[in-house]
C-alpha atoms as a PDB file:
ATOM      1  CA  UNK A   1       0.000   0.000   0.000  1.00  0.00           C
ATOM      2  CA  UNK A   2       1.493   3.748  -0.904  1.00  0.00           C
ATOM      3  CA  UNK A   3       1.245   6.339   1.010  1.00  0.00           C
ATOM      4  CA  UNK A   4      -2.335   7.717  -1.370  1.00  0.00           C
ATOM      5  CA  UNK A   5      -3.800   4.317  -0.044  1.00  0.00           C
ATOM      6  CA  UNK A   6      -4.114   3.052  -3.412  1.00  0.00           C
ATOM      7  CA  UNK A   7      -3.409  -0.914  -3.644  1.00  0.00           C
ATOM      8  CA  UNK A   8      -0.051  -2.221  -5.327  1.00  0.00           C
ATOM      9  CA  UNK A   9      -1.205  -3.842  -8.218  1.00  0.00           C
ATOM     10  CA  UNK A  10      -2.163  -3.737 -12.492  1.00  0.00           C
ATOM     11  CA  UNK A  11      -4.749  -1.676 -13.202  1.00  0.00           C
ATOM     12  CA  UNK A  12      -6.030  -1.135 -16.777  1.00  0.00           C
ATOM     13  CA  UNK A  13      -8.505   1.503 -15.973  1.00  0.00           C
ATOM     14  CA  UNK A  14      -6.921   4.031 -18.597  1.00  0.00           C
ATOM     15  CA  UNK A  15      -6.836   1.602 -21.082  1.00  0.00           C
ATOM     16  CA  UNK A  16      -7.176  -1.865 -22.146  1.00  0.00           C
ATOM     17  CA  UNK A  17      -3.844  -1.446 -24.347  1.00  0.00           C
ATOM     18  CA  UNK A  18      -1.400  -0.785 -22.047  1.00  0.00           C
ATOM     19  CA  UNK A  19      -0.538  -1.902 -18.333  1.00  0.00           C
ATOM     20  CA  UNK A  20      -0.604   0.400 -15.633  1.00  0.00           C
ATOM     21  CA  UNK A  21       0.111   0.108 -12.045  1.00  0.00           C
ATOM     22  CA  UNK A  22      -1.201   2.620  -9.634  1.00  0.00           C
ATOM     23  CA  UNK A  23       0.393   3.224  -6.537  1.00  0.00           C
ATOM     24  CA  UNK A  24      -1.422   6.870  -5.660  1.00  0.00           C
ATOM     25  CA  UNK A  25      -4.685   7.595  -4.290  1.00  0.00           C
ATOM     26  CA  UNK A  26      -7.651   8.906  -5.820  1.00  0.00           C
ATOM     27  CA  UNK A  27      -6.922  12.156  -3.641  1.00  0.00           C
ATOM     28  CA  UNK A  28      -3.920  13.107  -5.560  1.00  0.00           C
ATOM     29  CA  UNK A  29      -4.099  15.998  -7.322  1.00  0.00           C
ATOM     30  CA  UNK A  30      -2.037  14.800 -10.126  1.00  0.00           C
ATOM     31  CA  UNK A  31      -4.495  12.050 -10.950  1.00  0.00           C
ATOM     32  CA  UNK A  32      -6.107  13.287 -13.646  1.00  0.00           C
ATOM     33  CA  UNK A  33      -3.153  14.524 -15.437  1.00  0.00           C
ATOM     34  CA  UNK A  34      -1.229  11.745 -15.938  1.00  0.00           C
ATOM     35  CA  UNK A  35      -4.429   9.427 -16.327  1.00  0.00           C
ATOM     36  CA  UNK A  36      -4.781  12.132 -19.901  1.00  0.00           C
ATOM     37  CA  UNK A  37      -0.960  11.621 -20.958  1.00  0.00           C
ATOM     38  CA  UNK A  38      -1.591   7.819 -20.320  1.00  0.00           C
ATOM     39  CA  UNK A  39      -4.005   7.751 -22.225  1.00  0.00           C
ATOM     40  CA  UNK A  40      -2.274   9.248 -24.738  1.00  0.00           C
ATOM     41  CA  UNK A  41       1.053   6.907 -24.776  1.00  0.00           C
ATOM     42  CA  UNK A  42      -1.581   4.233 -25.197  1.00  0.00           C
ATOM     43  CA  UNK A  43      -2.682   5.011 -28.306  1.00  0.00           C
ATOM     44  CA  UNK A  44       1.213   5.138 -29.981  1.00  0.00           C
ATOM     45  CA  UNK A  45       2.567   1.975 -30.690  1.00  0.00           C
ATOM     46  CA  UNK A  46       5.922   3.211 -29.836  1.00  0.00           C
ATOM     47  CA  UNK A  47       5.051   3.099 -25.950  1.00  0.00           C
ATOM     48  CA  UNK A  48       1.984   1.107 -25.014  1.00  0.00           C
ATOM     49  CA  UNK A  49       3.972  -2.008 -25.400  1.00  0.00           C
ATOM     50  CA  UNK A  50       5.621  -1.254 -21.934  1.00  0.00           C
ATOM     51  CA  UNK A  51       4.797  -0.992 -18.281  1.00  0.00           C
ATOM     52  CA  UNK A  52       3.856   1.765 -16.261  1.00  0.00           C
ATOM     53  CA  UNK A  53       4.086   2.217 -12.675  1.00  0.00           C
ATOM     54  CA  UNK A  54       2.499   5.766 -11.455  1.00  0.00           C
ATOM     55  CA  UNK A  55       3.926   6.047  -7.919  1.00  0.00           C
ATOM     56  CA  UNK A  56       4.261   8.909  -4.847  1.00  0.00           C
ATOM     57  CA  UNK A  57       8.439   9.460  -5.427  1.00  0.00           C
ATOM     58  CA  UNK A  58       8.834   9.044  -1.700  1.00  0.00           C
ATOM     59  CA  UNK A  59       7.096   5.643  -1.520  1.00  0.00           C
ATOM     60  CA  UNK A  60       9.493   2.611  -2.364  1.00  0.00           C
ATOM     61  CA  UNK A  61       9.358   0.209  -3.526  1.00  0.00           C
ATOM     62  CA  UNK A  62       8.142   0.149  -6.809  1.00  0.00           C
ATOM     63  CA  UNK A  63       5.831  -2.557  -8.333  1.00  0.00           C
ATOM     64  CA  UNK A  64       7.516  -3.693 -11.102  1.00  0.00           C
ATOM     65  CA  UNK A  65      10.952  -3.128 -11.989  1.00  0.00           C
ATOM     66  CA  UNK A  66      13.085  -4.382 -15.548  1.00  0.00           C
ATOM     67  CA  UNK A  67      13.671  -2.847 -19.042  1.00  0.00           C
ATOM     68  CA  UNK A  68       9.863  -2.733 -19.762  1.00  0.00           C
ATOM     69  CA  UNK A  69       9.110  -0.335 -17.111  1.00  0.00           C
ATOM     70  CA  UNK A  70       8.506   3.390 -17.325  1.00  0.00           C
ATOM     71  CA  UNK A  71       8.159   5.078 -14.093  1.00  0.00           C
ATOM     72  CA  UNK A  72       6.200   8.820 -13.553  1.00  0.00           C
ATOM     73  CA  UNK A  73       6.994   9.754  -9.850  1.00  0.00           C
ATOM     74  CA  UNK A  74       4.764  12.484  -8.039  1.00  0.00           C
ATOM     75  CA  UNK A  75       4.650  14.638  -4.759  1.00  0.00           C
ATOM     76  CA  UNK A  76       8.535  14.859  -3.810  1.00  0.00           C
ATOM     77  CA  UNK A  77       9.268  18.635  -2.919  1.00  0.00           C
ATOM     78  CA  UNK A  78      12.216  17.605  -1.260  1.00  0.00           C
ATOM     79  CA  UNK A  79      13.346  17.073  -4.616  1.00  0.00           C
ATOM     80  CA  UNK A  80      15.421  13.517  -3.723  1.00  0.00           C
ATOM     81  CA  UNK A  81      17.051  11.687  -6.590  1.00  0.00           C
ATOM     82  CA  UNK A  82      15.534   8.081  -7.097  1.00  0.00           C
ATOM     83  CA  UNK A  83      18.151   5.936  -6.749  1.00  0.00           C
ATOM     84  CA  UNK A  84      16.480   2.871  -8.545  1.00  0.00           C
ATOM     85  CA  UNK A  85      16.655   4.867 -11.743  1.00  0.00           C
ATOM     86  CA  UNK A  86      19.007   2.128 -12.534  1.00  0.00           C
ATOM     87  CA  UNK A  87      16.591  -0.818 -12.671  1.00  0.00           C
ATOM     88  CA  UNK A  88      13.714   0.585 -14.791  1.00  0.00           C
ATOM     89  CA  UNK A  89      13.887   1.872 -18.775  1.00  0.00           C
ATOM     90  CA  UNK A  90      13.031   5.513 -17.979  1.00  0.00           C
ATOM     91  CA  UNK A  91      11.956   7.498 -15.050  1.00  0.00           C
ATOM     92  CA  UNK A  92       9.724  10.383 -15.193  1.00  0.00           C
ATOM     93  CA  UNK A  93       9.629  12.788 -12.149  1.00  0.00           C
ATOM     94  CA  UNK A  94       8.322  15.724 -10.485  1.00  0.00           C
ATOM     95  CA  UNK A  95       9.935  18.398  -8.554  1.00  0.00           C
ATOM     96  CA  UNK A  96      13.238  17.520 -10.372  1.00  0.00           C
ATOM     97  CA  UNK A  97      15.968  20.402  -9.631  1.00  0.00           C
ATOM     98  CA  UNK A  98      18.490  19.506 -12.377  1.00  0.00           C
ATOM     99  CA  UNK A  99      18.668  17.245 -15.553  1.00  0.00           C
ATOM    100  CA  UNK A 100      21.891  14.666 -15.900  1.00  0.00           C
ATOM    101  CA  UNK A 101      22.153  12.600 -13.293  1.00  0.00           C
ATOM    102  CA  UNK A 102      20.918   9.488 -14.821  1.00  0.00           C
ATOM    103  CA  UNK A 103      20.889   9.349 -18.455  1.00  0.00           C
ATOM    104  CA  UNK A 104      17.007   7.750 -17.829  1.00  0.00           C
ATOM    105  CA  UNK A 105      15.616  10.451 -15.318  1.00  0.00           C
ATOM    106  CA  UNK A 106      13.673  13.122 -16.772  1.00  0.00           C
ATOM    107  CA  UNK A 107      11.747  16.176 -15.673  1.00  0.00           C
ATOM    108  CA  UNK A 108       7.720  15.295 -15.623  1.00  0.00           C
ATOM    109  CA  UNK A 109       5.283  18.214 -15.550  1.00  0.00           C
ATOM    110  CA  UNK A 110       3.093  18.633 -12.169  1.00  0.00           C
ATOM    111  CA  UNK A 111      -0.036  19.580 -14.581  1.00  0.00           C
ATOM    112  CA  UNK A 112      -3.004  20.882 -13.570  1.00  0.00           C
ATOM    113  CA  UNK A 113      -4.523  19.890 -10.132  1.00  0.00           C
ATOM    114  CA  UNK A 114      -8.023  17.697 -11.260  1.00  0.00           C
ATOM    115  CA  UNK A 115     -10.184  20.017  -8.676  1.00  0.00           C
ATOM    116  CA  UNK A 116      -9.221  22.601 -11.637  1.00  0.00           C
ATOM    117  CA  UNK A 117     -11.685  22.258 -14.339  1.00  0.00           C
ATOM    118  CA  UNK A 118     -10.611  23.487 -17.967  1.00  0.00           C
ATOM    119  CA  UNK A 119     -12.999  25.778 -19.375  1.00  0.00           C
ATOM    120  CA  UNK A 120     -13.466  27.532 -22.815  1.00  0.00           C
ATOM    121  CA  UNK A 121     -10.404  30.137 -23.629  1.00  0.00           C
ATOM    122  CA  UNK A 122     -11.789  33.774 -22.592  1.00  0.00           C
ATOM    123  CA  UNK A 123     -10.434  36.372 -26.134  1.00  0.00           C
ATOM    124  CA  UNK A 124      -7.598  37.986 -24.332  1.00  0.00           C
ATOM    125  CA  UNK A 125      -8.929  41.475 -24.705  1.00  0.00           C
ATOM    126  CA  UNK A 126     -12.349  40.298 -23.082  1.00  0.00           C
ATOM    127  CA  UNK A 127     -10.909  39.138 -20.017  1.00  0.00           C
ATOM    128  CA  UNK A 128     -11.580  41.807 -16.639  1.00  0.00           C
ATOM    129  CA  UNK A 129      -9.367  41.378 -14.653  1.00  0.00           C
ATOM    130  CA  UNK A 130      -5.757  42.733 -14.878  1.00  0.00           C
ATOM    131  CA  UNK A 131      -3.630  40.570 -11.963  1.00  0.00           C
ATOM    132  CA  UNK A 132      -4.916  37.328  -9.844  1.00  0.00           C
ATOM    133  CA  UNK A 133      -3.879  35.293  -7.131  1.00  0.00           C
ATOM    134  CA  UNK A 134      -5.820  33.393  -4.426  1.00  0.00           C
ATOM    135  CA  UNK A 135      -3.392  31.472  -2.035  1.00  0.00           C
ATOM    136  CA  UNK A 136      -2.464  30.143   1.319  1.00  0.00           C
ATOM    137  CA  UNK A 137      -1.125  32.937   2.900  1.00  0.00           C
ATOM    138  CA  UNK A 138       0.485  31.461   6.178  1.00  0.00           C
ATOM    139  CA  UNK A 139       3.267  29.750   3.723  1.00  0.00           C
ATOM    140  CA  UNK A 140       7.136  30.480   5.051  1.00  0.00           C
ATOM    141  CA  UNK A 141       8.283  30.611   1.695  1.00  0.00           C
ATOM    142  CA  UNK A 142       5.554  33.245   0.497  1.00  0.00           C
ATOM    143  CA  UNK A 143       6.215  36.060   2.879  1.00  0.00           C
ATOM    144  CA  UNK A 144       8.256  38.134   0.490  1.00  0.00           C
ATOM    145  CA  UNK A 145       5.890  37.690  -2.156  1.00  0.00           C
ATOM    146  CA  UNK A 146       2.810  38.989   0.793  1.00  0.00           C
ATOM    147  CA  UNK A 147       5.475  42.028   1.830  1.00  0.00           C
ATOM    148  CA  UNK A 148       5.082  43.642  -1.968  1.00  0.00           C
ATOM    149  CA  UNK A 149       1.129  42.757  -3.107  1.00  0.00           C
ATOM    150  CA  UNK A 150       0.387  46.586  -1.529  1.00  0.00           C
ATOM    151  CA  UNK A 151       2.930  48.078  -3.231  1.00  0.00           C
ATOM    152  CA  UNK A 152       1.338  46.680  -6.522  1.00  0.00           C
ATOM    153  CA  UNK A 153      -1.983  47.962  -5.367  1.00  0.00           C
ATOM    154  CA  UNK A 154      -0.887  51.479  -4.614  1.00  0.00           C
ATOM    155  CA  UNK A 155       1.259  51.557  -7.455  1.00  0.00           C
ATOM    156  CA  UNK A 156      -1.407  49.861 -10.231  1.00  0.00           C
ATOM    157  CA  UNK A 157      -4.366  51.597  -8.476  1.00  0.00           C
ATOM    158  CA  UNK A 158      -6.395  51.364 -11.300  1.00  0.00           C
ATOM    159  CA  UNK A 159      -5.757  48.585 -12.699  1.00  0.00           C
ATOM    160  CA  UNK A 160      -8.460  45.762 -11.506  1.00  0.00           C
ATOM    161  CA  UNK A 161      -6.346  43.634  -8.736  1.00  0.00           C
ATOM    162  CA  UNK A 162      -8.325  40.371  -7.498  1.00  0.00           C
ATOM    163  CA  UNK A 163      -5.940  39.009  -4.951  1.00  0.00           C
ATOM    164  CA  UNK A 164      -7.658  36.584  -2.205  1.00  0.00           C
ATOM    165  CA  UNK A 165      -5.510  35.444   0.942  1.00  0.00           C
ATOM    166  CA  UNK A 166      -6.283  31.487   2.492  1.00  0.00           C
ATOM    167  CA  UNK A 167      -5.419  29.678   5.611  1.00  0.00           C
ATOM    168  CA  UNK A 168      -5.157  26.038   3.370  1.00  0.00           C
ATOM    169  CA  UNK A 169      -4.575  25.014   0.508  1.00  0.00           C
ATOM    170  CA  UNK A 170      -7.603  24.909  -1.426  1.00  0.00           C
ATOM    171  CA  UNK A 171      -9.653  27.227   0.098  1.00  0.00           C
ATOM    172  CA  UNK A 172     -10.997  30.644  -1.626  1.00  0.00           C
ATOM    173  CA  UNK A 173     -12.646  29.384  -4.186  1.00  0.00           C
ATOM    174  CA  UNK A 174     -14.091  26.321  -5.786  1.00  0.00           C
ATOM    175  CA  UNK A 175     -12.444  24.718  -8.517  1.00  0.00           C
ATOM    176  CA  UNK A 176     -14.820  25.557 -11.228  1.00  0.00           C
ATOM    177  CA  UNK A 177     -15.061  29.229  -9.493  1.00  0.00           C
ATOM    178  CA  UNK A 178     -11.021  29.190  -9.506  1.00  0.00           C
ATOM    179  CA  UNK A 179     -10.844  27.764 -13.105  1.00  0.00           C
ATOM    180  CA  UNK A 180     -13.150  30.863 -14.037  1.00  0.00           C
ATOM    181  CA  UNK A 181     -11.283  33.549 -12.574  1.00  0.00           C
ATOM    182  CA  UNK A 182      -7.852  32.415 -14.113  1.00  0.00           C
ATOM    183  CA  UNK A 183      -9.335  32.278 -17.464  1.00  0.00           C
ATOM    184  CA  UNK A 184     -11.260  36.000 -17.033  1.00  0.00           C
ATOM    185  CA  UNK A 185      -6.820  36.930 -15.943  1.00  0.00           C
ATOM    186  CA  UNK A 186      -4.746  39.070 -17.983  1.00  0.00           C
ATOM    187  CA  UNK A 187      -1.850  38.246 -15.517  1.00  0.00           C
ATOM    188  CA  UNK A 188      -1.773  35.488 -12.879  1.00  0.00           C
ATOM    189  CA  UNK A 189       0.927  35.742 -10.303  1.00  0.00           C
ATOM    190  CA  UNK A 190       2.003  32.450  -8.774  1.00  0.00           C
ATOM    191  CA  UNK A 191       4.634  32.559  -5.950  1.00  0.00           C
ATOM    192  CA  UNK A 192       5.905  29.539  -4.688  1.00  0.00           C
ATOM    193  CA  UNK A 193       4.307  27.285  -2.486  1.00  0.00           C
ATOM    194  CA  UNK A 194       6.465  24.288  -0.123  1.00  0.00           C
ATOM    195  CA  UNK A 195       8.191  24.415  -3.247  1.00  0.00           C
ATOM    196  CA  UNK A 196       8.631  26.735  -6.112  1.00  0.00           C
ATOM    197  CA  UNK A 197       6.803  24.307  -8.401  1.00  0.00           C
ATOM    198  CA  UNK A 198       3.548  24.601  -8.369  1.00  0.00           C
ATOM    199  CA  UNK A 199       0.193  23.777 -10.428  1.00  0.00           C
ATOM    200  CA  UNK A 200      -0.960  26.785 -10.364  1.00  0.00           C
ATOM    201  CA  UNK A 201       2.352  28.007 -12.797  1.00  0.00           C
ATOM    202  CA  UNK A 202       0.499  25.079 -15.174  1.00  0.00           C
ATOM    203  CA  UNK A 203      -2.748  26.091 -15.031  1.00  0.00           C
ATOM    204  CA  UNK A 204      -2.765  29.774 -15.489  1.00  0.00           C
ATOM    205  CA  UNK A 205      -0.523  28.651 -18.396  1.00  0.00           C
ATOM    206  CA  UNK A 206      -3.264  26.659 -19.827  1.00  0.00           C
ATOM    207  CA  UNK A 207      -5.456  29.780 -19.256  1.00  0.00           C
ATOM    208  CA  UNK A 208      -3.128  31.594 -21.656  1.00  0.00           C
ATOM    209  CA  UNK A 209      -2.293  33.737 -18.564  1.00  0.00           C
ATOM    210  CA  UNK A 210       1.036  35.970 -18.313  1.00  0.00           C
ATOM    211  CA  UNK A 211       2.805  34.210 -15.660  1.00  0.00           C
ATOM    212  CA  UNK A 212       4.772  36.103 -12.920  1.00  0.00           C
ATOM    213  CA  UNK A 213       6.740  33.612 -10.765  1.00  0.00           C
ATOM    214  CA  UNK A 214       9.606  32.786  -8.748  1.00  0.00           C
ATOM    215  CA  UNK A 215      12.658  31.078 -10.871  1.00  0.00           C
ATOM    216  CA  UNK A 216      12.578  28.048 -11.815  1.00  0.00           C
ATOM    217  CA  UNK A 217      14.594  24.855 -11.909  1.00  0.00           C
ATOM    218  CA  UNK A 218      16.905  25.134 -14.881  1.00  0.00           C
ATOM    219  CA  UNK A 219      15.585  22.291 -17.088  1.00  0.00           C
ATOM    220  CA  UNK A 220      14.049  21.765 -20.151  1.00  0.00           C
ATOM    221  CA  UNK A 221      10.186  22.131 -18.586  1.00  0.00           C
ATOM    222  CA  UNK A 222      10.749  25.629 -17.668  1.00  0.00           C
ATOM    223  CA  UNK A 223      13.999  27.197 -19.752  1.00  0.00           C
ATOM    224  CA  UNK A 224      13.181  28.951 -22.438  1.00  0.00           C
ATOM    225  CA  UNK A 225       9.357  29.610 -21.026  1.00  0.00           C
ATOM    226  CA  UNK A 226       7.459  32.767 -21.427  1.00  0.00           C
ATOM    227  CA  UNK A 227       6.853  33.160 -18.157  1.00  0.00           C
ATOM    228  CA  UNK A 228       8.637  36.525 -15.872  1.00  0.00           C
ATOM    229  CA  UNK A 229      10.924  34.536 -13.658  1.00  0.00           C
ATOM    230  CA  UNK A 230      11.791  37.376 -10.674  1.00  0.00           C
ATOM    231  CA  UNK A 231      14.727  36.652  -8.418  1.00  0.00           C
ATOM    232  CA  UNK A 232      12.897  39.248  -5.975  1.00  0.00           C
ATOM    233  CA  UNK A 233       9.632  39.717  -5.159  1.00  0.00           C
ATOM    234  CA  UNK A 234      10.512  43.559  -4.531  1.00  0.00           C
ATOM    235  CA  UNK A 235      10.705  44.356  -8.327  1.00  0.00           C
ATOM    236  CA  UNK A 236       6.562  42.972  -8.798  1.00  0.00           C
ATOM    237  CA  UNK A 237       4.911  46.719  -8.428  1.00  0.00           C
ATOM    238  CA  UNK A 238       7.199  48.348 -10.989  1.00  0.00           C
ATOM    239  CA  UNK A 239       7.043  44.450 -13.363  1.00  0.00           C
ATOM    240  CA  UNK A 240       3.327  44.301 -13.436  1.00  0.00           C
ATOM    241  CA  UNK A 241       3.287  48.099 -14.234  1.00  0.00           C
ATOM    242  CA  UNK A 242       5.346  48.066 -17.154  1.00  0.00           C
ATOM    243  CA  UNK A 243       3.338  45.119 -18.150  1.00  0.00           C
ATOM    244  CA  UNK A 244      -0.231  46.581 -17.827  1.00  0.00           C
ATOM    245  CA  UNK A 245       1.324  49.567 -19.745  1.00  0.00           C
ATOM    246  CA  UNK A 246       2.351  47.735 -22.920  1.00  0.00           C
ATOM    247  CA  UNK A 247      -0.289  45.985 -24.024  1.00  0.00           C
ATOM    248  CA  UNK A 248       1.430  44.885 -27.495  1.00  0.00           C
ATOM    249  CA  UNK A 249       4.176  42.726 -25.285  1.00  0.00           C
ATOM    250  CA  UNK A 250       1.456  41.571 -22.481  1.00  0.00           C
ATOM    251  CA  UNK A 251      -1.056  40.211 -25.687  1.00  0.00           C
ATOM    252  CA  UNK A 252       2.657  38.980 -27.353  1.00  0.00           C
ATOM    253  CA  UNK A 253       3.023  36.756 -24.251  1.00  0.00           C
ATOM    254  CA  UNK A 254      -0.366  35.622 -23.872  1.00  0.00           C
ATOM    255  CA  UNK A 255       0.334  34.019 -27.420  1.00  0.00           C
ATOM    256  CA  UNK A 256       3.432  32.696 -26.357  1.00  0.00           C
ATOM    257  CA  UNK A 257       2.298  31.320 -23.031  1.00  0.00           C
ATOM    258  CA  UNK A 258      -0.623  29.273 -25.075  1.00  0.00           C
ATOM    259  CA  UNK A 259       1.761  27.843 -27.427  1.00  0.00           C
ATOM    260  CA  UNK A 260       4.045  26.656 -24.623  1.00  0.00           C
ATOM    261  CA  UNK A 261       0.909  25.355 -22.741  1.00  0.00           C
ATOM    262  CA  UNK A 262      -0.098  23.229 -25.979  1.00  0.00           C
ATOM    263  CA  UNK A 263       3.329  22.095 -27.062  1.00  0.00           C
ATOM    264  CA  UNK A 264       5.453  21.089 -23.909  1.00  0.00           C
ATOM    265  CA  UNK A 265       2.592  20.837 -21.333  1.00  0.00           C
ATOM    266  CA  UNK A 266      -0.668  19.601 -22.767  1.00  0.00           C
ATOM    267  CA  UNK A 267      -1.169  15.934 -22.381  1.00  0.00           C
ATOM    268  CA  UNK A 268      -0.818  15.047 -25.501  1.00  0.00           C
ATOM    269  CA  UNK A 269       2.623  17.058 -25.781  1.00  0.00           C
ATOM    270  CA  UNK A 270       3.780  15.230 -22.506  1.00  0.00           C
ATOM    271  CA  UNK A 271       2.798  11.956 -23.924  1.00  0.00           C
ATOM    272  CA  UNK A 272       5.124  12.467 -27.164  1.00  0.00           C
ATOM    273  CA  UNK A 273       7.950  14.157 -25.095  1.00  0.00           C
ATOM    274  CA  UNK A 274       7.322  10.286 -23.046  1.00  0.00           C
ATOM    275  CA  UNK A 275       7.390   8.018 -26.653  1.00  0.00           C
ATOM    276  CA  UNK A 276      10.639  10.719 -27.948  1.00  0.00           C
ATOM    277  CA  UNK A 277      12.678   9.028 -24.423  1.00  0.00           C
ATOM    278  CA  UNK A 278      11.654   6.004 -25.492  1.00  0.00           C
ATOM    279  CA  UNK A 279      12.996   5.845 -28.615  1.00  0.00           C
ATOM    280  CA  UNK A 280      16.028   7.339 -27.294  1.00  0.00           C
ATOM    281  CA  UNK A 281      16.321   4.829 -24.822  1.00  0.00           C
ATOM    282  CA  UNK A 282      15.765   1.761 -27.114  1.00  0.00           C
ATOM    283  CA  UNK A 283      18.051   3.135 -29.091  1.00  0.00           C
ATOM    284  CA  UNK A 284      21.016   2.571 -27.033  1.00  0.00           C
ATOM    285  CA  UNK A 285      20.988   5.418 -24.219  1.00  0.00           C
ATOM    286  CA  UNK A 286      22.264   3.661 -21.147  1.00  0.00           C
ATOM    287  CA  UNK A 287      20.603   3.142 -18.137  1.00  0.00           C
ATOM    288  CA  UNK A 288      22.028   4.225 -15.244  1.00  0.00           C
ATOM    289  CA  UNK A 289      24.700   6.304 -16.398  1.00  0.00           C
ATOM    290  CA  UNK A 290      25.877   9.260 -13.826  1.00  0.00           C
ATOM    291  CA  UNK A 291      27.568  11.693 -16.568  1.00  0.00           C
ATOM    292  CA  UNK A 292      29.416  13.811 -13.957  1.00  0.00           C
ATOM    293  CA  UNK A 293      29.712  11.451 -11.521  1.00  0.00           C
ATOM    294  CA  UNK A 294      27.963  10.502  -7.664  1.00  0.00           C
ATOM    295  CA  UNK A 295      29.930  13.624  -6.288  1.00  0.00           C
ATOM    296  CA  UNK A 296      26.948  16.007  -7.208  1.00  0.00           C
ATOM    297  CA  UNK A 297      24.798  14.166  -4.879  1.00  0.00           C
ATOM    298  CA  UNK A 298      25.188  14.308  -1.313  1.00  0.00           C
ATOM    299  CA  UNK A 299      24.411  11.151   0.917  1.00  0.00           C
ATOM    300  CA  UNK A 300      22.172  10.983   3.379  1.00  0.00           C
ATOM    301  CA  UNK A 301      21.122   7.502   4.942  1.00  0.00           C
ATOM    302  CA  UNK A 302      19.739   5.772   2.194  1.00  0.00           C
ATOM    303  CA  UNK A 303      19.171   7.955  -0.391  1.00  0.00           C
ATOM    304  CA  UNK A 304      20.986  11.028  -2.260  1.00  0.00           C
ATOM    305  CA  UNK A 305      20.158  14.766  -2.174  1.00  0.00           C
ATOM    306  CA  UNK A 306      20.947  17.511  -4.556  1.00  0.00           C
ATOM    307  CA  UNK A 307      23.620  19.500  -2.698  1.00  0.00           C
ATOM    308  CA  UNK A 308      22.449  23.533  -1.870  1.00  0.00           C
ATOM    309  CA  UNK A 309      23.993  25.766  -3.882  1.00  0.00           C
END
């Protein structure tokens, strides 16, 4: 049994093509996601002749292991390195920091949480409100991000702000209420939560929103994105200004942001950035291999850590 409470076994509830083996709960957020790029892989004969094990990254072990397995790993904001990368064809993670430490680990998009519905695309010029976030508030990591929102209100006083502060996660708004507001967004600002990851960076991106976030890791999900990446919270008021005031580049990056959305983070674009590894792989790409060697990593019991930097 994982740690989602879901049973250790083969489920074929995505598909009857392909065999998958759920080891998360119903209550993941995730779910839904990866049950869409599943279904995907399942219809390309290039991947739905393997094995799939969907699994929390911090639960081991794994169900299955051997050259037939692909493995997408959820929910690890520690961001450990899975040190069985080694006995499976190719792994597929969340919250990973870097790229290169196994030849066979790749970054795997969070998605969009499934208590987010997708709704019809809003015209960009149609859409009322200028900036939105609702959030937790009480988050350690946010409280820079909290120390400038009313120095973007006094300094965009007329633009229309909708910002809405939370004790938990998931309160504010319902999903479909949530889902609404994002799309009805010019810009959505999305600090980071335990972890600088987060799904609302994915789905104001499907929204066609103009992102504002913290940086990201440097990897191929993220680099090269049209989202602003600040290194400080204290430059927001005077970003989101000169953003509201040029609406040729804001409308230029709502474009942009779609495109990304439909080409690196869709399902469908996850499921042939999946099949493209796969090829790779069967093509010769070694399992296992460490290019710069076990000294990135940093020991600790059982398991390796990215060092800080």
């Amino acid at each position: 049994m994982g740690q989602g409470g879901a049973p250790v076994g083969i489920s074929r509830g995505v598909t009857d093509a392909m065999q998958v083996s759920w080891l998360i709960g119903d209550h993941y957020k995730e779910r839904t996601y990866l049950r869409g790029i599943l279904a995907h892989l399942a219809a390309d004969p290039v991947a739905r002749d393997l094995s799939y094990v969907v699994a929390d990254a911090r639960d081991a072990p794994l169900a299955a292991y051997g050259e037939h397995v692909v493995a997408l790993l959820t929910s690890d904001e520690s961001y450990q390195v899975p040190r069985f990368s080694d006995r499976v064809a190719i792994v597929l993670k969340s919250y990973l920091k870097r790229e290169g430490f196994y030849a066979n680990l790749f970054p795997l998009p969070l998605g969009c949480s499934a208590d987010i519905p997708d709704v019809p695309l809003v015209p960009f010029e149609a859409r009322n409100i200028d900036v939105f976030f609702s959030g937790q508030e009480h988050v350690e990591q946010r409280r820079p991000f909290f120390a400038h929102l009313e120095g973007l209100e006094r300094r965009c006083s007329g633009a229309t702000i909708l910002v809405r502060r939370t004790a938990r996660f998931g309160e504010g708004y319902s999903g479909a209420e949530y889902a609404r507001l994002m799309m009805d967004s010019r810009i959505a600002l999305c600090p980071p939560g335990l972890s600088v990851e987060t799904f609302r960076w994915y789905e104001a991106m499907r929204a066609g929103c103009v992102v504002i976030s913290s940086r990201q890791p440097d990897h191929g999900l993220y680099r090269g994105s049209p989202a602003v990446q600040v290194d400080n919270w204290r430059h927001l008021p005077r970003l989101v200004a000169r953003l509201l005031a040029d609406p040729d580049r804001l409308r230029r990056l709502h474009e942009e942001t779609l495109v990304w959305w439909r080409t690196r983070y869709a399902e469908a674009a996850v499921a042939r950035y999946i099949a493209e590894r796969i090829v790779e792989r069967r093509a010769g790409l070694p399992p296992g291999a460490w290019p710069r060697g076990r000294a990135w990593l940093r020991r600790v019991g059982n398991r390796f850590w990215y060092p800080r930097t």
